[in-house]
Protein backbone atom coordinates (compact mmCIF):
# COMPACT_ATOMS: atom_id res chain seq x y z
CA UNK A 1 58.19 61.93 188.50
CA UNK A 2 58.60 63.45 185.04
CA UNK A 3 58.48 67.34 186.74
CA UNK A 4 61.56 66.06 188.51
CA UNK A 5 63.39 64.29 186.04
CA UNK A 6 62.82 67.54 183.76
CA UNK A 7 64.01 69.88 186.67
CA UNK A 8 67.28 67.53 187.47
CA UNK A 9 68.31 67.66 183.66
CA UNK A 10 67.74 71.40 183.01
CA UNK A 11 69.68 71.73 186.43
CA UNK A 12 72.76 69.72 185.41
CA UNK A 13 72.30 71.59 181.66
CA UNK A 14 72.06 75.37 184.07
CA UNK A 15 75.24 74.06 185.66
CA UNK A 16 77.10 73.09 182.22
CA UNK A 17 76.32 75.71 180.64
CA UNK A 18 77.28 77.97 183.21
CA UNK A 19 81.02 76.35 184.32
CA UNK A 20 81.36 76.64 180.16
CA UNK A 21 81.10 80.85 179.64
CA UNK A 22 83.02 81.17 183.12
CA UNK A 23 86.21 78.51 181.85
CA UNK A 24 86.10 80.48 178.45
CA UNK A 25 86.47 84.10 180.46
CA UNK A 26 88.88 82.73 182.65
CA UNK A 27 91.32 81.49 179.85
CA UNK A 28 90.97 84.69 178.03
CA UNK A 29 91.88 86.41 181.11
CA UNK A 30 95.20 84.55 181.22
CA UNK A 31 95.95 85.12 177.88
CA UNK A 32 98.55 87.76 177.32
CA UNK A 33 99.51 89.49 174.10
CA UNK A 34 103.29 89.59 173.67
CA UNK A 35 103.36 93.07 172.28
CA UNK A 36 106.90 93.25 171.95
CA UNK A 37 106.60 90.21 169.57
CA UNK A 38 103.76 91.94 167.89
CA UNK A 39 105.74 95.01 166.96
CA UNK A 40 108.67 92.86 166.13
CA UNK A 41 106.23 91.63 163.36
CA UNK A 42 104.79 95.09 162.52
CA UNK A 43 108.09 97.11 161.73
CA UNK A 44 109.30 93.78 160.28
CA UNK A 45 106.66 94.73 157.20
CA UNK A 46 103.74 92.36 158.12
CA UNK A 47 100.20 93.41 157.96
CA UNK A 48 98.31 93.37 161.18
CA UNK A 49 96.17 90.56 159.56
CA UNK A 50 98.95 88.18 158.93
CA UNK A 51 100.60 88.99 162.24
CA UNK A 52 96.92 88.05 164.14
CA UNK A 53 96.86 84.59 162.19
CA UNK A 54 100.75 84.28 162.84
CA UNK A 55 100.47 84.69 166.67
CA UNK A 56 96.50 83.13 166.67
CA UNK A 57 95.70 86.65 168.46
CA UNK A 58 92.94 88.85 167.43
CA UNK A 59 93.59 91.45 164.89
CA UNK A 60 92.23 94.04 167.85
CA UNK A 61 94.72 92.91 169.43
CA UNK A 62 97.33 93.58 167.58
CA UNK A 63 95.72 97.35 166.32
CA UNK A 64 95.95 98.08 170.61
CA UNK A 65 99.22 96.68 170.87
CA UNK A 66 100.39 99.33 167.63
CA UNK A 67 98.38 102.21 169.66
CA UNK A 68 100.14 101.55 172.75
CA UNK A 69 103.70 101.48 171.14
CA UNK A 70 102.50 105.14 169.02
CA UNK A 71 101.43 106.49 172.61
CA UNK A 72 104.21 105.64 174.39
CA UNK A 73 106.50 106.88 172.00
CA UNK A 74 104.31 110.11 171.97
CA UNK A 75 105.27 110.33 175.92
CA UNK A 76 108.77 109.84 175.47
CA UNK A 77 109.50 112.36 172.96
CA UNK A 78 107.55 114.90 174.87
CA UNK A 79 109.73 114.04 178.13
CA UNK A 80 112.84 114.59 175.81
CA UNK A 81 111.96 118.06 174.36
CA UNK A 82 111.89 121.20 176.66
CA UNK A 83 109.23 122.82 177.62
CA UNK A 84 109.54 126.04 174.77
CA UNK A 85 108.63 129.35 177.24
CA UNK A 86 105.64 130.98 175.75
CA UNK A 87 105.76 133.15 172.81
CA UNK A 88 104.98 136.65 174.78
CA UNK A 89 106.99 135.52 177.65
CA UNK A 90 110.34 138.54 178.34
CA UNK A 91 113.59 136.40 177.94
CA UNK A 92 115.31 135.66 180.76
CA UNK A 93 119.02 137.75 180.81
């Protein structure tokens, strides 16, 4: 009777435990980072520690949020310049 009761408990405790890690992943799924409010913060003068404890984000988060601003920024000003013809290239008349 005791191999039972011990096998019920640890099942309920396999079960707890287990509906615990999967709640936690799913509510970090569904949390978004407002990166626009992030950078608001940034180029407002705030360090990326205080903006993490402002927004209660990670201060990973906010470091991936400044990368992704730098690389789009990166794309857009190479989509504005020309492409320069190479340095060996004849001009075109």
């Amino acid at each position: 009777m005791k191999k039972v009761a011990r096998f019920v408990v640890a099942l309920i405790l396999a079960v707890a435990l287990g509906g615990a890690f999967s709640a936690s992943q799913v509510l970090a799924a569904r949390h978004k980072v407002d990166c626009d409010k992030v950078m608001q913060e940034l180029k407002a003068g705030k360090k990326p520690k205080n903006v993490a404890k402002d927004l209660k984000i990670s201060r990973s988060s906010v470091y991936r949020c400044r990368r992704r601003e730098r690389l789009a920024e990166k794309k857009a000003s190479k989509k504005a310049k020309p492409a320069a013809s190479p340095a060996g290239a004849p001009a075109a008349h």
